[in-house]
PDB file of N, CA and C in Angstrom:
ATOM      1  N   UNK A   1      34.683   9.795  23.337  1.00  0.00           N
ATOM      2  CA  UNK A   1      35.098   8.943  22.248  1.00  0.00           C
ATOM      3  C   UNK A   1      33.912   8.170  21.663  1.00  0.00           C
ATOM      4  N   UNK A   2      32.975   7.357  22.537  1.00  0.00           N
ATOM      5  CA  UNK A   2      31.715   7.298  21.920  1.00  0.00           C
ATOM      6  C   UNK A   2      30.949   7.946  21.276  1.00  0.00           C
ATOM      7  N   UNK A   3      30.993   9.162  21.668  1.00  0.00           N
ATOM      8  CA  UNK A   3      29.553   9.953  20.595  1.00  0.00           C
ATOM      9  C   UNK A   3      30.538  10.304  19.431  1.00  0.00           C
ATOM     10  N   UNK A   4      31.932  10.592  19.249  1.00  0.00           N
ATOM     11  CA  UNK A   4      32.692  10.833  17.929  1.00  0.00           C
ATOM     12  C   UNK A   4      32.660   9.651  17.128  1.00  0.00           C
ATOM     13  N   UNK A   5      32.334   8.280  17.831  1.00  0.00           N
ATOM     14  CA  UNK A   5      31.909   7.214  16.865  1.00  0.00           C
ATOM     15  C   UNK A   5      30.888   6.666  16.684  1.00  0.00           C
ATOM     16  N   UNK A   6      29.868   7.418  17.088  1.00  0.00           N
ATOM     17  CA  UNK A   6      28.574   7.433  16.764  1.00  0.00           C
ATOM     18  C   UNK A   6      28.299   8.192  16.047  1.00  0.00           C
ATOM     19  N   UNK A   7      29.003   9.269  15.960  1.00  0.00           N
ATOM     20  CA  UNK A   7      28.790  10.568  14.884  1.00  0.00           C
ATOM     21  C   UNK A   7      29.318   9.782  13.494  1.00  0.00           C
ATOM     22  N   UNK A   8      30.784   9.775  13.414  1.00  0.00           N
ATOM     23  CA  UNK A   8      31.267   8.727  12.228  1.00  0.00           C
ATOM     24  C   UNK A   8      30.415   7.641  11.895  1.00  0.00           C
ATOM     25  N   UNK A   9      29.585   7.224  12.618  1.00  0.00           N
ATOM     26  CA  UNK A   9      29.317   6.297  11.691  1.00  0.00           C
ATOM     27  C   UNK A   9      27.854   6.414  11.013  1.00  0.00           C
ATOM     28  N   UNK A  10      26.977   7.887  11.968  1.00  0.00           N
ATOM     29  CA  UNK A  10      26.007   8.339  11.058  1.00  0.00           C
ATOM     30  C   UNK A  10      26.255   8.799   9.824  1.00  0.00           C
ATOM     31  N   UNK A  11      27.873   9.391   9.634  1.00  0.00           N
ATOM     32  CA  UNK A  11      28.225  10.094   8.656  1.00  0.00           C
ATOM     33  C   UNK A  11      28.597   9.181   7.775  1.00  0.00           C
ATOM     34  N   UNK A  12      29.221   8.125   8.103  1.00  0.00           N
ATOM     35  CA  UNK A  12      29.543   6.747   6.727  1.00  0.00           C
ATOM     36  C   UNK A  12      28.024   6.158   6.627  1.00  0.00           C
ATOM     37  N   UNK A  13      27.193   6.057   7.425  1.00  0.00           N
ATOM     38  CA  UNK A  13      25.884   5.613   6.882  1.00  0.00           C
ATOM     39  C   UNK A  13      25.238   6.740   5.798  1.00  0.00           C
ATOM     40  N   UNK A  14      25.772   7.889   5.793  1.00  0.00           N
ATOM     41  CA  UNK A  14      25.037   8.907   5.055  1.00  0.00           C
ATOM     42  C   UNK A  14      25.764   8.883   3.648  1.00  0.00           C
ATOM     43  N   UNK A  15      26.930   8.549   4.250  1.00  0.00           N
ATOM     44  CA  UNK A  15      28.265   8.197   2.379  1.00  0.00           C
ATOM     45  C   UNK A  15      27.510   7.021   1.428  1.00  0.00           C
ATOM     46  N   UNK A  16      27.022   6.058   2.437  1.00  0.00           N
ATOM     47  CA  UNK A  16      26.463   4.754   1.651  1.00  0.00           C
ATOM     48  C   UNK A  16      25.464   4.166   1.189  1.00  0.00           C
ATOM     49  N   UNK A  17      24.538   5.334   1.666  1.00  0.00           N
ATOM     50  CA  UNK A  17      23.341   5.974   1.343  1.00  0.00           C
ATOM     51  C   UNK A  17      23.436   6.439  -0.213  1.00  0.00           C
ATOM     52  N   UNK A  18      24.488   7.192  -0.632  1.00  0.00           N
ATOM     53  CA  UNK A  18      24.768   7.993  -1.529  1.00  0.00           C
ATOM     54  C   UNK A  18      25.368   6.896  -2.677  1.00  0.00           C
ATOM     55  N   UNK A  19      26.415   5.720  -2.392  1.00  0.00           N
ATOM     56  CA  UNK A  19      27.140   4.967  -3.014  1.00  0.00           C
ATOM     57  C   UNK A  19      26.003   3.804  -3.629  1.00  0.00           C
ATOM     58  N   UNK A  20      25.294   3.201  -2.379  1.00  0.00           N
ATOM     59  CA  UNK A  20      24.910   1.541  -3.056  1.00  0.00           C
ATOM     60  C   UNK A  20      23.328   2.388  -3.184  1.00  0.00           C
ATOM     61  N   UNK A  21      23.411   1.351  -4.003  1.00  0.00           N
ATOM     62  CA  UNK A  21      22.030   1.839  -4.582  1.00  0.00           C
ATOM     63  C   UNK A  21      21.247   0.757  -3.900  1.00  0.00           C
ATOM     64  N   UNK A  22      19.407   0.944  -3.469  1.00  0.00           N
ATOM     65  CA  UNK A  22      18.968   0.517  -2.919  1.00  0.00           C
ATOM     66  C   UNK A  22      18.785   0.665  -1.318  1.00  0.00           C
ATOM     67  N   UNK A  23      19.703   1.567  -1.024  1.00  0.00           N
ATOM     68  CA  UNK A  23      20.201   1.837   0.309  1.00  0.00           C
ATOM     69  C   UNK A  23      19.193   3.778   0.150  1.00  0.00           C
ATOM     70  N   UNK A  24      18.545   3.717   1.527  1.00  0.00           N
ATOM     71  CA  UNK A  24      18.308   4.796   1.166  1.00  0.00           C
ATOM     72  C   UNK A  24      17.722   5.506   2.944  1.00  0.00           C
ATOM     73  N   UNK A  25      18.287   7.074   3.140  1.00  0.00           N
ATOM     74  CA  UNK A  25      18.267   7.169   4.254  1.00  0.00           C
ATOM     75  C   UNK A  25      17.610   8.486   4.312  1.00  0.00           C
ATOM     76  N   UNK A  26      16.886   9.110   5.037  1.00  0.00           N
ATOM     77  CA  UNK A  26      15.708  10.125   4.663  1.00  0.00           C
ATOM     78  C   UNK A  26      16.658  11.314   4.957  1.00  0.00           C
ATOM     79  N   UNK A  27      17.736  10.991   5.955  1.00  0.00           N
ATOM     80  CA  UNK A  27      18.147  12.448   6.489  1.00  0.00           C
ATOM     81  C   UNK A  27      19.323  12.158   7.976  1.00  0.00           C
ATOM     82  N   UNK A  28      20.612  12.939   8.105  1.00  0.00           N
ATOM     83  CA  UNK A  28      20.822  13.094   9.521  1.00  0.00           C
ATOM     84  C   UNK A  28      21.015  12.550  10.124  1.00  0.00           C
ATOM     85  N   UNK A  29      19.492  12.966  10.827  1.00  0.00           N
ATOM     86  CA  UNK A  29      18.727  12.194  12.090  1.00  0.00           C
ATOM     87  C   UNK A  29      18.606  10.841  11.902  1.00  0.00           C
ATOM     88  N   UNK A  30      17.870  10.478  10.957  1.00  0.00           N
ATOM     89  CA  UNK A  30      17.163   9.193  10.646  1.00  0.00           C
ATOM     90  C   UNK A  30      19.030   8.573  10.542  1.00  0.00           C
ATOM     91  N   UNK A  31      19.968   8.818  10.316  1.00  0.00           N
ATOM     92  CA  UNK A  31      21.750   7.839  10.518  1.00  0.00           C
ATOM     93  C   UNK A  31      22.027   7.971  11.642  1.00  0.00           C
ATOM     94  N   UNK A  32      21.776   9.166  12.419  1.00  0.00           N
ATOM     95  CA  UNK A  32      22.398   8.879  14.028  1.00  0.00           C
ATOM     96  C   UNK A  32      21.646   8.154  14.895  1.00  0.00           C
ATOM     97  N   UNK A  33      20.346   7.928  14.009  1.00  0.00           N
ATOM     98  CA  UNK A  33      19.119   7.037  14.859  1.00  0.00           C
ATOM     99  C   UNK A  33      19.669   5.529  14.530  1.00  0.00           C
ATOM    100  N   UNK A  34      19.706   5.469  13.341  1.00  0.00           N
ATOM    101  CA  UNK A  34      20.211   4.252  12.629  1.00  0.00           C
ATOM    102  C   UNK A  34      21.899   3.335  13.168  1.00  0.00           C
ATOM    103  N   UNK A  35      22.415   4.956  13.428  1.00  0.00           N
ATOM    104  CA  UNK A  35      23.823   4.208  14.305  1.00  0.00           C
ATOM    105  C   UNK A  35      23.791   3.676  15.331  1.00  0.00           C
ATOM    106  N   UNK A  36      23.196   4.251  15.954  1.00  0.00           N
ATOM    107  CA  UNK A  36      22.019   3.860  17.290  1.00  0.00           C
ATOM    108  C   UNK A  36      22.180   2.385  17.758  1.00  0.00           C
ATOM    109  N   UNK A  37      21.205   2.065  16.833  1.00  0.00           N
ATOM    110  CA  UNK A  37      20.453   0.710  16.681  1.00  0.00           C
ATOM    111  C   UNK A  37      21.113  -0.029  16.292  1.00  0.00           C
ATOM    112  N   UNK A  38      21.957   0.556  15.133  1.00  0.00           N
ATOM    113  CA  UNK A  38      22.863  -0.916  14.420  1.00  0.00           C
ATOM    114  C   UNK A  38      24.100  -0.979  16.024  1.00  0.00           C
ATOM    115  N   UNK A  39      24.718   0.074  16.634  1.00  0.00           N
ATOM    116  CA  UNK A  39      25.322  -0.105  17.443  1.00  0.00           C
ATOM    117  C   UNK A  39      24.894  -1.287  18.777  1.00  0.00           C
ATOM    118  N   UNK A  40      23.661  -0.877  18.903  1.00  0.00           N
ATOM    119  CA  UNK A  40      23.167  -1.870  20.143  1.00  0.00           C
ATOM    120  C   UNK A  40      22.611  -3.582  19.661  1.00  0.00           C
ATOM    121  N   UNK A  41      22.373  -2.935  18.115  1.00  0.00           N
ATOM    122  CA  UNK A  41      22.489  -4.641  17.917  1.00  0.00           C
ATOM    123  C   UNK A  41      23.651  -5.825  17.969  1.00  0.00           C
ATOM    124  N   UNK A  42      24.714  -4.863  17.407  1.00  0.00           N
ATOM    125  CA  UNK A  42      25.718  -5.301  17.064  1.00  0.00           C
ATOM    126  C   UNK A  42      26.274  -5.595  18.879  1.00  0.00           C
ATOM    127  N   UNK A  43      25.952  -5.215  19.582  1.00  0.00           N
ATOM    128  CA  UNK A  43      26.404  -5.622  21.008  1.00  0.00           C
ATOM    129  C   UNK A  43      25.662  -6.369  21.641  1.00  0.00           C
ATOM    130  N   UNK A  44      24.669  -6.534  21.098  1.00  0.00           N
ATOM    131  CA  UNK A  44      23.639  -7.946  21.810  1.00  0.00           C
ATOM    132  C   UNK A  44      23.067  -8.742  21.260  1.00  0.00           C
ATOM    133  N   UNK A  45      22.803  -8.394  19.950  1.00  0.00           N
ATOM    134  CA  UNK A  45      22.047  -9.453  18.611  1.00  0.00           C
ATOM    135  C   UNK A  45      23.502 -10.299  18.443  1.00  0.00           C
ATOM    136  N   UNK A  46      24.301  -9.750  17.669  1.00  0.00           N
ATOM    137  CA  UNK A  46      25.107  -9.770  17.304  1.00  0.00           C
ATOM    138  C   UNK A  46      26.534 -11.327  17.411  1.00  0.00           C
ATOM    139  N   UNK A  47      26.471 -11.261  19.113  1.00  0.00           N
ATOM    140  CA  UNK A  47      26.796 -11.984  19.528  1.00  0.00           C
ATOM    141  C   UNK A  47      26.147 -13.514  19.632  1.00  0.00           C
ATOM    142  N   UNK A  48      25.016 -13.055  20.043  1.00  0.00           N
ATOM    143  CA  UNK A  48      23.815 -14.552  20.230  1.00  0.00           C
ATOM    144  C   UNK A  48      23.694 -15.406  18.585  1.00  0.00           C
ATOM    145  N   UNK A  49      23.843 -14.502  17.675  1.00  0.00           N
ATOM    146  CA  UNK A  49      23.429 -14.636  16.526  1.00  0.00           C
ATOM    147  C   UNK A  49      25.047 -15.949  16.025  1.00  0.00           C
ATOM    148  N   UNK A  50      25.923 -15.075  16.154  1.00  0.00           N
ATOM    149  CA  UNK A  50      27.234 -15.890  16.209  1.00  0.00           C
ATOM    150  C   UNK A  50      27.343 -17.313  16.580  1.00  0.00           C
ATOM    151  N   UNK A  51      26.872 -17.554  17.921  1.00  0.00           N
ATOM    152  CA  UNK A  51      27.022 -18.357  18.957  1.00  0.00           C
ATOM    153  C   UNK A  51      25.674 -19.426  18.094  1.00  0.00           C
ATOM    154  N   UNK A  52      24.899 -19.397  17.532  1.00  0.00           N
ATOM    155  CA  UNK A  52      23.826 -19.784  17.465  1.00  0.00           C
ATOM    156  C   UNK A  52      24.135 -20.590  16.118  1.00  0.00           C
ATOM    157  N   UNK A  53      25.293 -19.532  15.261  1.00  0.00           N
ATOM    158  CA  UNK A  53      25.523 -20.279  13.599  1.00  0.00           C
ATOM    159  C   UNK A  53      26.866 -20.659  13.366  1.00  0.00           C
ATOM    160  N   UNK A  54      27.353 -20.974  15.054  1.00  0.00           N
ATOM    161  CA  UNK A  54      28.589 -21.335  15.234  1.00  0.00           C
ATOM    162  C   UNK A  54      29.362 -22.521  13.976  1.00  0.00           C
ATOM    163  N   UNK A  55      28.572 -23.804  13.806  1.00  0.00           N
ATOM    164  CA  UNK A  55      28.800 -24.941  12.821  1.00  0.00           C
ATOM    165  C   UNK A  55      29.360 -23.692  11.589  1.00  0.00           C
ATOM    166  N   UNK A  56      27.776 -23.555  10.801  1.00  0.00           N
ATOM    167  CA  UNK A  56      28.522 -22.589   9.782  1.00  0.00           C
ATOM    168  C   UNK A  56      29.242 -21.675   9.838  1.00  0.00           C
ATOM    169  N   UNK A  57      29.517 -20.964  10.564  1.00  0.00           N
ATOM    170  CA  UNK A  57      30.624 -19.997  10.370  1.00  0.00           C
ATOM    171  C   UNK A  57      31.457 -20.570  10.520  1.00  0.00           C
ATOM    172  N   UNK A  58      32.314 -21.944  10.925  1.00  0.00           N
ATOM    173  CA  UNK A  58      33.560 -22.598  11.555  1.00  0.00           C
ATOM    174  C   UNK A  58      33.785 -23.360  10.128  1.00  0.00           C
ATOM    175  N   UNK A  59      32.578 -23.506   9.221  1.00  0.00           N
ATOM    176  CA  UNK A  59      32.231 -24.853   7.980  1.00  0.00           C
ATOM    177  C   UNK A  59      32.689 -23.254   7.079  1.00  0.00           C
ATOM    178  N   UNK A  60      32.300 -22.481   6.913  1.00  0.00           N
ATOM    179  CA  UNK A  60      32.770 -20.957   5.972  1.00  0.00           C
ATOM    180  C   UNK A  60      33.915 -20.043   6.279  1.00  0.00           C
ATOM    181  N   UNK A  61      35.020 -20.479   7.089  1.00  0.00           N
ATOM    182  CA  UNK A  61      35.758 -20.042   7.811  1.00  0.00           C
ATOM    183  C   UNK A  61      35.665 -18.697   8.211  1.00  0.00           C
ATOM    184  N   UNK A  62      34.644 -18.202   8.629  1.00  0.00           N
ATOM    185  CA  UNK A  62      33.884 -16.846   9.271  1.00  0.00           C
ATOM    186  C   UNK A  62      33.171 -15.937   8.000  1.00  0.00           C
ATOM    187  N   UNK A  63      32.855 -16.977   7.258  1.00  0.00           N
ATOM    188  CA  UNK A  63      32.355 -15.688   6.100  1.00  0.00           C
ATOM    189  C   UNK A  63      30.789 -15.524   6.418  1.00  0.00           C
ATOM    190  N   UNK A  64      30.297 -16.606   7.217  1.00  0.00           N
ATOM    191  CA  UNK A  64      28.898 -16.596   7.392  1.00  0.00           C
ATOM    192  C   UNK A  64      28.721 -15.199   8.452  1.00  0.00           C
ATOM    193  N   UNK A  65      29.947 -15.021   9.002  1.00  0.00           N
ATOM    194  CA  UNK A  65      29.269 -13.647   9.645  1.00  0.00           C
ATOM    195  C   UNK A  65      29.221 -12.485   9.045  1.00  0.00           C
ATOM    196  N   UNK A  66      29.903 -12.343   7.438  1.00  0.00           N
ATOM    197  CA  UNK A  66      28.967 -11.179   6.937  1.00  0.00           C
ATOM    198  C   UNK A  66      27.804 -11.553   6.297  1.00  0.00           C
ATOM    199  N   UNK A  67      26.979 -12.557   6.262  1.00  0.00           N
ATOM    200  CA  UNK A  67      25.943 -12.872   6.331  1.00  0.00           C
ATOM    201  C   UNK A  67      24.947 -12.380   7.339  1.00  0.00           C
ATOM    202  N   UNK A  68      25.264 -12.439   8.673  1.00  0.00           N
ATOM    203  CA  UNK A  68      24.854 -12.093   9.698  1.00  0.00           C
ATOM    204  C   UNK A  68      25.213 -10.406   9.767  1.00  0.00           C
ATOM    205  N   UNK A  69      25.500  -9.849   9.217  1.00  0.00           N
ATOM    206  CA  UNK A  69      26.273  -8.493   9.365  1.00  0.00           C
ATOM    207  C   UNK A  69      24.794  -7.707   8.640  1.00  0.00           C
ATOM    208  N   UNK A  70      24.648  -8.604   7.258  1.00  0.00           N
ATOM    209  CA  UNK A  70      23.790  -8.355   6.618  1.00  0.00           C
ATOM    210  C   UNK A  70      22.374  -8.450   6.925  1.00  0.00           C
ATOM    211  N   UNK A  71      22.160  -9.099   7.763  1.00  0.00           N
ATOM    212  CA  UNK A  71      20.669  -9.572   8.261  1.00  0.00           C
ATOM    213  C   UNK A  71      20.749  -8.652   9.251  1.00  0.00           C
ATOM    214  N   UNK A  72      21.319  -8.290  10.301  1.00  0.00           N
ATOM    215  CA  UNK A  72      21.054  -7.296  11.270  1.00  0.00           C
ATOM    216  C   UNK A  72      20.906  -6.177  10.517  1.00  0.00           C
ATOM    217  N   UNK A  73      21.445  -5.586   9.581  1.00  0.00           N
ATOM    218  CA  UNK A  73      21.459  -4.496   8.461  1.00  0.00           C
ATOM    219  C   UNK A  73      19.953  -4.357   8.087  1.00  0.00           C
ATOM    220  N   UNK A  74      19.749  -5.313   7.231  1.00  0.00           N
ATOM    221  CA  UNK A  74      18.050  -5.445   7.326  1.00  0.00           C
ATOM    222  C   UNK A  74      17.388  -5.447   8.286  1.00  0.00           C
ATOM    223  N   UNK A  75      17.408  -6.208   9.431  1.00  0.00           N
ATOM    224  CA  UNK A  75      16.549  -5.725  10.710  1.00  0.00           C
ATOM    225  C   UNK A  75      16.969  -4.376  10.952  1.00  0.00           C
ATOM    226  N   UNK A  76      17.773  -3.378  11.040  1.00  0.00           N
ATOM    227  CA  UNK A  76      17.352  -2.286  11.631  1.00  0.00           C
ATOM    228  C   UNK A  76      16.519  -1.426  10.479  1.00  0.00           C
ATOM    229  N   UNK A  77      16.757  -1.802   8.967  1.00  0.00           N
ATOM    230  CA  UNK A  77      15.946  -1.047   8.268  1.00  0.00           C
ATOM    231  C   UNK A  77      13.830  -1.206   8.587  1.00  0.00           C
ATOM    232  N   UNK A  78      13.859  -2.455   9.378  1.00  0.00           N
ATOM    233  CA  UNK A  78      12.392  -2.609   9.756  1.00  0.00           C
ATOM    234  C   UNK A  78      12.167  -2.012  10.721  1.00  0.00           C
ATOM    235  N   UNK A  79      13.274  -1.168  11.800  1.00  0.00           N
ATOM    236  CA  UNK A  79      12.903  -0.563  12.894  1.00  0.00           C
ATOM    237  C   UNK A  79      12.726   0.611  12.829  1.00  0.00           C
ATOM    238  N   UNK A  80      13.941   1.622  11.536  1.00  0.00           N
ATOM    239  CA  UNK A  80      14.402   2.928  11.472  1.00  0.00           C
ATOM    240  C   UNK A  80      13.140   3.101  10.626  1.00  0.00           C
ATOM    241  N   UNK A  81      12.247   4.126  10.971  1.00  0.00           N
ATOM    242  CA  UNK A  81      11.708   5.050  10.113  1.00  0.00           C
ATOM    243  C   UNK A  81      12.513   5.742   9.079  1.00  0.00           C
ATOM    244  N   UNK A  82      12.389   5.974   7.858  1.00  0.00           N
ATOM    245  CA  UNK A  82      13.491   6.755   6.979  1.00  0.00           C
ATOM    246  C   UNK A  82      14.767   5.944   6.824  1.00  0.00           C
ATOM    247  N   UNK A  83      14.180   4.613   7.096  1.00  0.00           N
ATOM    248  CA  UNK A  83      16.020   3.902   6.417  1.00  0.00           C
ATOM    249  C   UNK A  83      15.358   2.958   5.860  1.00  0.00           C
ATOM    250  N   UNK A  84      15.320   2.925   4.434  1.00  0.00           N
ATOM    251  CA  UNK A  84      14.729   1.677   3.223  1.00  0.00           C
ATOM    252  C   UNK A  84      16.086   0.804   2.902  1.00  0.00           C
ATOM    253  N   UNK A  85      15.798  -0.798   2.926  1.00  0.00           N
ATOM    254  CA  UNK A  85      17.193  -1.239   2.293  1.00  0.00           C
ATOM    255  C   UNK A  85      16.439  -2.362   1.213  1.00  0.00           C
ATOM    256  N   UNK A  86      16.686  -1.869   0.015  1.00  0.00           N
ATOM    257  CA  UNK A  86      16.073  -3.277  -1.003  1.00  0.00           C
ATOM    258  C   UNK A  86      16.739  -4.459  -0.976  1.00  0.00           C
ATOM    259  N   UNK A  87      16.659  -5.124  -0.365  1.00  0.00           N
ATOM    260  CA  UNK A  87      16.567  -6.610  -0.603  1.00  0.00           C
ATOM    261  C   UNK A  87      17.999  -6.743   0.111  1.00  0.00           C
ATOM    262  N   UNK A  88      18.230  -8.149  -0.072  1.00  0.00           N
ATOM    263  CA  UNK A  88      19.610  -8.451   0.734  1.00  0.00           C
ATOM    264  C   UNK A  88      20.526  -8.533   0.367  1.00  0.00           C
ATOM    265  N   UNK A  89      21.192  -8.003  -1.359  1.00  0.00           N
ATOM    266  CA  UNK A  89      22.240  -7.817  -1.899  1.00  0.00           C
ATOM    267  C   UNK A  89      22.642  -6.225  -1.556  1.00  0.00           C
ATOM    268  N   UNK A  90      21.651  -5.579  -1.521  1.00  0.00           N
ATOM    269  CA  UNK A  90      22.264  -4.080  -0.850  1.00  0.00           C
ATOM    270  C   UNK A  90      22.263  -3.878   0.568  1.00  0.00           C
ATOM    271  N   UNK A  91      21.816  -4.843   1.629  1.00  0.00           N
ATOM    272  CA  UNK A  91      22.182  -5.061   2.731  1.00  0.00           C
ATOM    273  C   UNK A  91      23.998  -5.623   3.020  1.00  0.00           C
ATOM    274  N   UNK A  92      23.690  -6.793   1.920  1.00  0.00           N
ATOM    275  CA  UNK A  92      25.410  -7.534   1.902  1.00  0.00           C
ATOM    276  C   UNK A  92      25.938  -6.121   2.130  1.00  0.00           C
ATOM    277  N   UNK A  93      26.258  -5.588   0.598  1.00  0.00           N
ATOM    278  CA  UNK A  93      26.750  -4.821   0.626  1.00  0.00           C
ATOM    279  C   UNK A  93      26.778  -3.412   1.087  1.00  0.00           C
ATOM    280  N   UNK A  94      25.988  -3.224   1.480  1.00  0.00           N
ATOM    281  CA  UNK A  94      25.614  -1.549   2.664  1.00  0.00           C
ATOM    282  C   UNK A  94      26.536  -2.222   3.944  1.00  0.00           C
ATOM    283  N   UNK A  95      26.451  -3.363   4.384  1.00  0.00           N
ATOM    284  CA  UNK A  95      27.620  -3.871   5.915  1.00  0.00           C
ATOM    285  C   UNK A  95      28.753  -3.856   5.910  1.00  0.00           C
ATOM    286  N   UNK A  96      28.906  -4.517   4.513  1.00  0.00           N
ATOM    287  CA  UNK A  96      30.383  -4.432   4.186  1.00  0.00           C
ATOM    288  C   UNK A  96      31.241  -2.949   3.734  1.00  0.00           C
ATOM    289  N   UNK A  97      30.296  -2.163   3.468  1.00  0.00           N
ATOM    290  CA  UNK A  97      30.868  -1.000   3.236  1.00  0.00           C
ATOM    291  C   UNK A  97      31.041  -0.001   4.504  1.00  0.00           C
ATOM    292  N   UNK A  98      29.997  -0.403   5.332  1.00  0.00           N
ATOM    293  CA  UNK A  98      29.732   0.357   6.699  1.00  0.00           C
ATOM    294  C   UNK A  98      31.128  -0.448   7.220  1.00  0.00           C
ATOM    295  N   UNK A  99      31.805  -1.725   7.364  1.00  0.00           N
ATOM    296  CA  UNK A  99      32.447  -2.222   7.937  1.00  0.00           C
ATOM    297  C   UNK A  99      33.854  -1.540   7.724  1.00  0.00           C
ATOM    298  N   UNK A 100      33.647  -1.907   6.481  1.00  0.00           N
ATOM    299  CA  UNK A 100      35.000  -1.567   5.755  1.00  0.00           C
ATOM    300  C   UNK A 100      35.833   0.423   6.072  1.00  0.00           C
ATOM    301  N   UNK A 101      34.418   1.275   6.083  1.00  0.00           N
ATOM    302  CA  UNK A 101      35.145   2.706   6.184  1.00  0.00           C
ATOM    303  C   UNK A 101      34.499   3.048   7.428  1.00  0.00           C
ATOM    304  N   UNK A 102      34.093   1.940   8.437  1.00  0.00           N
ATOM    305  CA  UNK A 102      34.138   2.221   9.916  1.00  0.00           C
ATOM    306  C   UNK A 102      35.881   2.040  10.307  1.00  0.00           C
ATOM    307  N   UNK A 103      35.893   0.704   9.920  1.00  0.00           N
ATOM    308  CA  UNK A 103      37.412   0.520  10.402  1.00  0.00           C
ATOM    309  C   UNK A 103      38.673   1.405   9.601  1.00  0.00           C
ATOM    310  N   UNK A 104      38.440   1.476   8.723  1.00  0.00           N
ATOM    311  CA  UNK A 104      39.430   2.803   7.780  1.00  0.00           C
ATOM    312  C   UNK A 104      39.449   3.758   9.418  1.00  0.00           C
ATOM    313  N   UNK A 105      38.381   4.345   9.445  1.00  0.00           N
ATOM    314  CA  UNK A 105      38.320   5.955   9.936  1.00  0.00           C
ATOM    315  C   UNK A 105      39.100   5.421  11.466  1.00  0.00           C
ATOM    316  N   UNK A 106      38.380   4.549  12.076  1.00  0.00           N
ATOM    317  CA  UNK A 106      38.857   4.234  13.377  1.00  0.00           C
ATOM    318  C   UNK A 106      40.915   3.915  13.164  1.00  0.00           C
ATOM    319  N   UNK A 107      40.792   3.488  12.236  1.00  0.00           N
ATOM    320  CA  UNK A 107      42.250   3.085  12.259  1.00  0.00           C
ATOM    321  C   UNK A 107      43.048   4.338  12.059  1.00  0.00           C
ATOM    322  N   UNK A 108      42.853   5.537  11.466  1.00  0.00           N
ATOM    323  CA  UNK A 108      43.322   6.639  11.398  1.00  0.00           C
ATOM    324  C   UNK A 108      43.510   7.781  12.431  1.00  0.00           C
ATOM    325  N   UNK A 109      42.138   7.251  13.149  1.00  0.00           N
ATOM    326  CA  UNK A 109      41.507   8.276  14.712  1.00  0.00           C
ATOM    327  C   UNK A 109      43.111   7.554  15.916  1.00  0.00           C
ATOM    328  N   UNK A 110      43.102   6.012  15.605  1.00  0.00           N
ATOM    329  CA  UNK A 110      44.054   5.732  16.813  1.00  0.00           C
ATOM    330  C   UNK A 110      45.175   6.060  16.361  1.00  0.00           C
ATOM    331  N   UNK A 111      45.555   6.127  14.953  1.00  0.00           N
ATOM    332  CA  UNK A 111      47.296   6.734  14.581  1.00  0.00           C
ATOM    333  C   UNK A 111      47.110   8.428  14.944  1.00  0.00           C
TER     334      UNK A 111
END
């Protein structure tokens, strides 16, 4: 069940690649590398990061964490070879789209 959602989500990183502009991914490899990373951030950055901007996110009633959704987005584009993200309006939105048709697909996989 892990590697089928590691696969999905190289494959929605490769859809959104195609959709937002500014978003740009060399190939494949370079999304299952990229799922990778955004996966292990999102399980250890992720959390600390939360815990850390606790005030604001409680003061934004959790909107500051797609803020944070977005900044890890950009950090993995400084790690992935072959994953460019311009600036932090196509990060916003490259997370929110990764978010949005991660949970679509998953919600369909458990029906």
């Amino acid at each position: 069940m892990i590697l089928f959602r590691w696969l999905i989500s190289a494959i929605t990183i490769m859809i959104i690649s195609y959709i937002v502009p500014g978003i740009h991914v060399a190939g494949f490899w370079t999304a299952l590398i990229l799922a990778l990373v955004l996966g292990l951030f999102n399980a250890i950055l992720r959390p600390l990061l939360i815990i850390l901007t606790l005030p604001v996110t409680i003061l934004t009633l959790g909107l500051f964490t797609l803020v944070i959704n977005a900044g890890i987005f950009l950090l993995a584009s400084t790690i992935v070879k072959g994953f460019t993200v311009e600036g932090f309006g196509a990060a916003f939105l490259g997370s929110l789209m990764l978010w949005l048709l991660n949970w679509a697909v998953n919600t369909m996989v458990k029906n």
